[in-house]
Protein backbone atom coordinates (compact mmCIF):
# COMPACT_ATOMS: atom_id res chain seq x y z
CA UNK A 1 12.26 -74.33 107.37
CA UNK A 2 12.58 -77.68 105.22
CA UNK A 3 14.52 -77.29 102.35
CA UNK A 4 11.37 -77.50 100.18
CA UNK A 5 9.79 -74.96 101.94
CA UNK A 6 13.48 -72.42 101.29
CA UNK A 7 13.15 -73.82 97.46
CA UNK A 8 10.13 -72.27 97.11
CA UNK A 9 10.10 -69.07 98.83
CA UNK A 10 13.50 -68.80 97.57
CA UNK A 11 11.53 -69.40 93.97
CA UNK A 12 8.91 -66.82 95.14
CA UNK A 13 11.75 -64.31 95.50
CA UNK A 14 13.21 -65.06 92.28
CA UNK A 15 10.03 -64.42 90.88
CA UNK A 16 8.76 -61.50 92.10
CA UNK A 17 12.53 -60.13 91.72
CA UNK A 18 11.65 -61.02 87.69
CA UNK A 19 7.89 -59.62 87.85
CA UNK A 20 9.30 -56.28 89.55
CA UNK A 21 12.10 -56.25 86.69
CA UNK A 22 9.74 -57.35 84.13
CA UNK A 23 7.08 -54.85 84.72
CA UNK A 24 10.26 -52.15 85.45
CA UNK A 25 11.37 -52.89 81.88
CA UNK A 26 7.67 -53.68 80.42
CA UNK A 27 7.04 -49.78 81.46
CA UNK A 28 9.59 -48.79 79.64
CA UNK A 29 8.94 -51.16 76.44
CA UNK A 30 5.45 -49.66 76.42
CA UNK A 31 6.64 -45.73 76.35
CA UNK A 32 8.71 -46.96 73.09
CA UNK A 33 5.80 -48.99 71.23
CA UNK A 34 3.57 -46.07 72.74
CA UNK A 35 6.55 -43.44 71.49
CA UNK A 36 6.93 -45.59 68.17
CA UNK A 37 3.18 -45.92 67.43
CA UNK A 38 2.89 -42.09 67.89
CA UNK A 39 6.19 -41.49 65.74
CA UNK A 40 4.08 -44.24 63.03
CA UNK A 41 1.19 -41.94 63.27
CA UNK A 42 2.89 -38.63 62.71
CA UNK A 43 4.64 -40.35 60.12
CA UNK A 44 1.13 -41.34 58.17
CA UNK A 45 0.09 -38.26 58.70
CA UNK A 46 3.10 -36.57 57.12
CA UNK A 47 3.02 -39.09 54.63
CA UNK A 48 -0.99 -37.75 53.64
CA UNK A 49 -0.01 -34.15 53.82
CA UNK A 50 3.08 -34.95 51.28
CA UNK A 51 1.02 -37.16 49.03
CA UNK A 52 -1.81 -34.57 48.98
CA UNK A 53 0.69 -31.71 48.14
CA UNK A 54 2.33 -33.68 45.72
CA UNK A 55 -1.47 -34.44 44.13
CA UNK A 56 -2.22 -30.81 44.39
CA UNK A 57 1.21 -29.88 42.80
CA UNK A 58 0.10 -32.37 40.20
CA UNK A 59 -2.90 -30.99 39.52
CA UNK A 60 -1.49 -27.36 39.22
CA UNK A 61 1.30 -28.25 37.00
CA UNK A 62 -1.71 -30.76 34.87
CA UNK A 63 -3.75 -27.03 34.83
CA UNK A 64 -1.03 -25.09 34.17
CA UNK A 65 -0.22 -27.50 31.10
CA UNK A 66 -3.67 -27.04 29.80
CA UNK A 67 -4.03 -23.73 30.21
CA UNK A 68 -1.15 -22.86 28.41
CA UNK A 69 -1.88 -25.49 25.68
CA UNK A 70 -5.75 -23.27 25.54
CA UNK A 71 -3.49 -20.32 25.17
CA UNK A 72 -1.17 -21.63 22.56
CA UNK A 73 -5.00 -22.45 20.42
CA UNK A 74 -6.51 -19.61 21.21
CA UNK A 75 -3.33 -17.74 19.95
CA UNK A 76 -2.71 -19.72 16.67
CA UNK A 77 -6.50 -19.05 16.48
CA UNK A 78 -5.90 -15.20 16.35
CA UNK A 79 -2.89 -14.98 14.20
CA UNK A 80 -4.24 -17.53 11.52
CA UNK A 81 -7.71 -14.65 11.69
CA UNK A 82 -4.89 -11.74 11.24
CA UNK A 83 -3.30 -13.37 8.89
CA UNK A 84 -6.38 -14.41 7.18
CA UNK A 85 -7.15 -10.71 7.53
CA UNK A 86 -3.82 -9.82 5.71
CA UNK A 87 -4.60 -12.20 2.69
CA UNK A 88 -7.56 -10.61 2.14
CA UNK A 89 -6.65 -6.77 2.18
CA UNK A 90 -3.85 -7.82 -0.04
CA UNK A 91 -6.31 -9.71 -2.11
CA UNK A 92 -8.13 -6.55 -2.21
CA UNK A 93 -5.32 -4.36 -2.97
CA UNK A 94 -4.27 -6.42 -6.22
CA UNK A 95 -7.69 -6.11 -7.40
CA UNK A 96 -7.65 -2.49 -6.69
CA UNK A 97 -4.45 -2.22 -8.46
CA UNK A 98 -5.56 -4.39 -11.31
CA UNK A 99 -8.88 -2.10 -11.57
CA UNK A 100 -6.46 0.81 -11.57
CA UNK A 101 -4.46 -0.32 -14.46
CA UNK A 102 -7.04 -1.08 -15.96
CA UNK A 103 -8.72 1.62 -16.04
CA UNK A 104 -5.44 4.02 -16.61
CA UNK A 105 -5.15 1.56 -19.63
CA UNK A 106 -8.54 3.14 -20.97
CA UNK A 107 -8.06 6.21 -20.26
CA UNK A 108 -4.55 6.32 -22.03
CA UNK A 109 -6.81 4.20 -24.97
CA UNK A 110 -9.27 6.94 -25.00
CA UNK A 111 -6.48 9.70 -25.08
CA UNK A 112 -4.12 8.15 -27.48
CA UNK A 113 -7.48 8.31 -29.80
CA UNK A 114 -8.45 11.59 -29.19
CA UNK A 115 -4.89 12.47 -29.92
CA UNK A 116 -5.00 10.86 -32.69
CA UNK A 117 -7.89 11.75 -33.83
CA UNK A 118 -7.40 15.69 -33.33
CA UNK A 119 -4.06 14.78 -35.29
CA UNK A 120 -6.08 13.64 -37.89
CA UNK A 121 -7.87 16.15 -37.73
CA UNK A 122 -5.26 18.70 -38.30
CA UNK A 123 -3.62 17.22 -40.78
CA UNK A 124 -7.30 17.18 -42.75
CA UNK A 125 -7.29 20.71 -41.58
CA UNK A 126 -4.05 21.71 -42.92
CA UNK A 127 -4.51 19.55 -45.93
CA UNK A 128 -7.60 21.66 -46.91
CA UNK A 129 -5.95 24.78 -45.69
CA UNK A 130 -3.18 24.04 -48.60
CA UNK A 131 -5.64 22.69 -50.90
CA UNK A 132 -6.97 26.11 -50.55
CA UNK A 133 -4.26 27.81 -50.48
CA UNK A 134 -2.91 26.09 -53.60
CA UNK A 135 -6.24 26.51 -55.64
CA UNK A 136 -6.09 30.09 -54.34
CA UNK A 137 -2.14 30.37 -55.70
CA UNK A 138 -3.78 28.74 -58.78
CA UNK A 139 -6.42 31.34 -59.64
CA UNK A 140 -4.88 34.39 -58.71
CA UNK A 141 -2.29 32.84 -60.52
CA UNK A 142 -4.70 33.21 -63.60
CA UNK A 143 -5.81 36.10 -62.58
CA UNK A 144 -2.52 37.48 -63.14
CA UNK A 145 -1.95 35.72 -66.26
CA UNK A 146 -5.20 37.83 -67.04
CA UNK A 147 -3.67 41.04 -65.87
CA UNK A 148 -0.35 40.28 -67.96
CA UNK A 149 -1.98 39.69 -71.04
CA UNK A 150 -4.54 43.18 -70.36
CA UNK A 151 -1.81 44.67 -69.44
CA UNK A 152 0.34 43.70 -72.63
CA UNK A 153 -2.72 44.15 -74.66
CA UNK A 154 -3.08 47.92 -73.34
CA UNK A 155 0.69 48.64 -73.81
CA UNK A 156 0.48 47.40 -77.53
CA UNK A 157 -2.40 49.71 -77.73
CA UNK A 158 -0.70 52.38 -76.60
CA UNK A 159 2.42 52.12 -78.47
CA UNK A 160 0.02 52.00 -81.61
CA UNK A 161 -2.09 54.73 -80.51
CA UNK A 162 1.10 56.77 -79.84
């Protein structure tokens, strides 16, 4: 063989030597792109199912907010109507309280003058009853006068007649 002919098969050798370790080694670098594109993918994936949780979580907590901010109304809602409630019965008891004076008021009014008006007439009563009492003093008081004088008349008489 001429040495051209030993160059080049001696090439050829050194090739296919490189080919076989190239596609030995290609294999291999495949299974790891292959391996690291499936690793990528699972990764995405995981990446979608954590974002969506996270939105979901989001969404809850966002709900949760809002509901308890509906609650919070709704409550402030009810306690300003009790309250409202509250103002009003003890709006209602003053006036009841006020219409009770009020009327105890008058009634005492309309006792104190009867009182004072069966006072009065007592003392009218007992006024007359002595006026009475003192013109009745005043006539038997004559009438007894009367009587003294008859009777000192009829004793003179009857030491003259004697």
């Amino acid at each position: 063989p001429s040495a051209g002919r030993r160059h080049r098969l001696e090439r050829h050798r050194v090739e296919t030597r490189l080919e076989q370790y190239v596609s030995a080694h290609a294999a291999g670098a495949f299974a790891c792109i292959a391996e690291e594109r499936k690793r990528q993918d699972e990764s995405v994936q995981y990446t979608k199912e954590v974002q969506a949780e996270v939105c979901s979580l989001h969404k809850n907590v966002q709900e949760a907010a809002a509901l308890r901010i509906d609650k919070g109304r709704r409550l402030a809602e009810g306690v300003s109507a009790k309250l409202d409630q509250i103002r009003e019965a003890v709006a209602a008891e003053q006036r009841l309280r006020e219409d009770s004076e009020r009327t105890l008021l008058t009634l005492f009014g309309q006792m104190g003058e009867k009182l004072q008006n069966e006072l009065d007439s007592c003392r009218k009563s007992r006024e007359q009853s002595g006026d009475q009492f003192t013109s009745l003093l005043s006539s038997l008081s004559g009438s007894l006068d009367g009587l003294d004088e008859g009777r000192a008349a009829l004793m003179a008489a009857s030491a003259l007649g004697s």
